[in-house]
C-alpha atoms as a PDB file:
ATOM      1  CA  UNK A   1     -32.205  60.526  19.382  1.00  0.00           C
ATOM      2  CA  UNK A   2     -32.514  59.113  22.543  1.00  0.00           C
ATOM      3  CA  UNK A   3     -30.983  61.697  25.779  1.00  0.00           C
ATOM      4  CA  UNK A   4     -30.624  61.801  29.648  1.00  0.00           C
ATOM      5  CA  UNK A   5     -31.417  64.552  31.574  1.00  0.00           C
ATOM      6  CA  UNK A   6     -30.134  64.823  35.196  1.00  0.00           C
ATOM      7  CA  UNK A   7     -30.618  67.397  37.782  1.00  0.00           C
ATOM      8  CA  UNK A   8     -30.015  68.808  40.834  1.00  0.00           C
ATOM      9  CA  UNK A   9     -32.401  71.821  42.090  1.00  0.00           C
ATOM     10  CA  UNK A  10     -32.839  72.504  46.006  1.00  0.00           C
ATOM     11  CA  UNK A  11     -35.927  74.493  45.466  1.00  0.00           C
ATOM     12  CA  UNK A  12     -39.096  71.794  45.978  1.00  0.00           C
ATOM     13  CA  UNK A  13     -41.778  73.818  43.767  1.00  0.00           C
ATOM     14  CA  UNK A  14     -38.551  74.513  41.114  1.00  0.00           C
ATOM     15  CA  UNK A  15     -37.734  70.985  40.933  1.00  0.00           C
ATOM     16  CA  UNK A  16     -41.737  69.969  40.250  1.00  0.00           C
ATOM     17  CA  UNK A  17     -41.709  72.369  37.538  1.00  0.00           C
ATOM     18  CA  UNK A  18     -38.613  70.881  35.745  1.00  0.00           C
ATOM     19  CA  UNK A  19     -39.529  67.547  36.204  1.00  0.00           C
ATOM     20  CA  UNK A  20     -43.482  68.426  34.218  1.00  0.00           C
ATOM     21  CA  UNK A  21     -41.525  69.744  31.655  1.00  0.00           C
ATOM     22  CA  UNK A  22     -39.479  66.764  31.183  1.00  0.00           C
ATOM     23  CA  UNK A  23     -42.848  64.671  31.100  1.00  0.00           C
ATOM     24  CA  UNK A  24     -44.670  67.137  28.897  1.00  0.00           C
ATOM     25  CA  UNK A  25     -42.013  66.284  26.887  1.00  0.00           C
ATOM     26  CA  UNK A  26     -42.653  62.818  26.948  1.00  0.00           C
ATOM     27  CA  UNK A  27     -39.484  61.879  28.675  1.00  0.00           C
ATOM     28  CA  UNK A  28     -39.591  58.775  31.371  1.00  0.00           C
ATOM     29  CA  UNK A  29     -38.530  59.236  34.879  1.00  0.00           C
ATOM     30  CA  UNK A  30     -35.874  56.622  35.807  1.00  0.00           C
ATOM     31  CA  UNK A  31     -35.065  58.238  39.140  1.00  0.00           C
ATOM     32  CA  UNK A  32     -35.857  61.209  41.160  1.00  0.00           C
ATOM     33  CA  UNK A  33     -34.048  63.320  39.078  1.00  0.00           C
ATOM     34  CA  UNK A  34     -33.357  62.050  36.221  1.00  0.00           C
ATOM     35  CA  UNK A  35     -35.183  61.557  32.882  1.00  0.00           C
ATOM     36  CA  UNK A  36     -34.532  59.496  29.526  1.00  0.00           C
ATOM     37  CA  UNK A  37     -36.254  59.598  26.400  1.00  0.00           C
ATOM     38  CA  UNK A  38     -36.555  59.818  22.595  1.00  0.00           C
ATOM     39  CA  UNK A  39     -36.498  63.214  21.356  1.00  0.00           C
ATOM     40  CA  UNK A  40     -34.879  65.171  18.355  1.00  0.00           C
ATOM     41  CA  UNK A  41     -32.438  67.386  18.907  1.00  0.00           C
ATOM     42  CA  UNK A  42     -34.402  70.806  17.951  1.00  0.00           C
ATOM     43  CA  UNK A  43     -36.843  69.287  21.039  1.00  0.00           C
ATOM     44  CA  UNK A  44     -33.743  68.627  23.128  1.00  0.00           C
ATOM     45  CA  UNK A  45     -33.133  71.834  22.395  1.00  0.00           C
ATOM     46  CA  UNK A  46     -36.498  73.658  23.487  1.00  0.00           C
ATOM     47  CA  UNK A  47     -36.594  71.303  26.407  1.00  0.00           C
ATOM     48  CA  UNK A  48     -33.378  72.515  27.679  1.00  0.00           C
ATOM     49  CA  UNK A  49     -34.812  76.355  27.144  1.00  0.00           C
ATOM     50  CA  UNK A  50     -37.869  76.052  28.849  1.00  0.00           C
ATOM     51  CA  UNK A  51     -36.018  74.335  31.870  1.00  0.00           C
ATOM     52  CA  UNK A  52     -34.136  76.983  31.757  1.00  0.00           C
ATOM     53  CA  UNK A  53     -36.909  79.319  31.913  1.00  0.00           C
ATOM     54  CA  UNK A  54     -38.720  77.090  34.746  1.00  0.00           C
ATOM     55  CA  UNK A  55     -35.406  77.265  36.550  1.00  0.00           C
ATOM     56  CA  UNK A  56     -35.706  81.205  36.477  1.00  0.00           C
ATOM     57  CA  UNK A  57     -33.339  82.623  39.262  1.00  0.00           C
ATOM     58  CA  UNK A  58     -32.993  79.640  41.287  1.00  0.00           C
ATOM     59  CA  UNK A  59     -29.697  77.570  42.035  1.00  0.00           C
ATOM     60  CA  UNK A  60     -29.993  74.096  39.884  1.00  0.00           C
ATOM     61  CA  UNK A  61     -27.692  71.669  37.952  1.00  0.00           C
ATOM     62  CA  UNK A  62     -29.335  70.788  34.567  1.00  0.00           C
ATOM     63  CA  UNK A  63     -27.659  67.904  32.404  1.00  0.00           C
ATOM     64  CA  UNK A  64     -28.889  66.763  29.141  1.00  0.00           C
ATOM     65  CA  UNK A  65     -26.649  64.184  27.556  1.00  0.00           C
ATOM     66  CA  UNK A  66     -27.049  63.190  23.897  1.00  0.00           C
ATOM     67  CA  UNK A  67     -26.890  59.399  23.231  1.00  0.00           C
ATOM     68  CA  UNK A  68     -25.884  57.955  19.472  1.00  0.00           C
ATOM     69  CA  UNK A  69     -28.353  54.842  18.912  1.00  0.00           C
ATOM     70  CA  UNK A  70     -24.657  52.693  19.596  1.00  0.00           C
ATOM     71  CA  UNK A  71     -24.159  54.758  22.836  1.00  0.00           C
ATOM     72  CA  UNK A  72     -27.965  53.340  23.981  1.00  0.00           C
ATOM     73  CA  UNK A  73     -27.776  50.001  22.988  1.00  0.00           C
ATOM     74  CA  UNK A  74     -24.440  49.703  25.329  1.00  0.00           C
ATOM     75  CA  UNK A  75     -26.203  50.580  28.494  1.00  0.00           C
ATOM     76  CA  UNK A  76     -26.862  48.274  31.094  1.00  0.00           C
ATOM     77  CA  UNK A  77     -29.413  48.951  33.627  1.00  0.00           C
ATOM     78  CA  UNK A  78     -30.391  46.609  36.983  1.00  0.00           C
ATOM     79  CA  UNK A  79     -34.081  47.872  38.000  1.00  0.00           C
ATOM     80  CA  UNK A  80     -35.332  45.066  40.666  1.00  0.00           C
ATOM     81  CA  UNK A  81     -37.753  45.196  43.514  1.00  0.00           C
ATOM     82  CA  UNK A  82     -37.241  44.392  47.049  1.00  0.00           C
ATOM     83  CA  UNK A  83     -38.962  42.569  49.095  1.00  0.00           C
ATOM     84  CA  UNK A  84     -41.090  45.724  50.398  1.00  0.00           C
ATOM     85  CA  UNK A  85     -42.234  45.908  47.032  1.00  0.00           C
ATOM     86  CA  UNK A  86     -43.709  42.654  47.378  1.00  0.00           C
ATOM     87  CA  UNK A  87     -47.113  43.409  49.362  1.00  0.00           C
END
């Protein structure tokens, strides 16, 4: 089942942690902070745990949104380069 994972975590070293986790679980970065991938839901699951974990005692927004296969095929996404990318 495919799933988003968003976040928001001040700490810089915090952050790092949570985003390894999210590409130890084989989750793609699509922006800064957010993450999208196939997993099942017992990984979704343990995922969510060990962020937790990494997260420890600092302050952090953690998001993990399910998608149905229908859900997924109805996004739309616009990923372009500029100009700067060009060189």
């Amino acid at each position: 089942m495919q799933c988003l994972l968003i976040y928001d975590i001040v700490h810089d070293g915090t952050r790092q942690k949570v985003a390894d986790a999210c590409l130890d679980y084989g989750l793609q970065r699509i922006q800064y902070s957010a993450f999208v991938g196939d997993l099942p839901q017992a990984l979704q699951r343990e995922l969510f745990n060990e962020i937790k974990r990494r997260l420890g005692r600092q302050a952090g927004n953690i998001q993990l949104f399910p998608l149905d296969e229908r859900s997924w095929n109805k996004r739309r996404t616009i990923a372009q380069k500029g100009p700067e990318d060009d060189n």
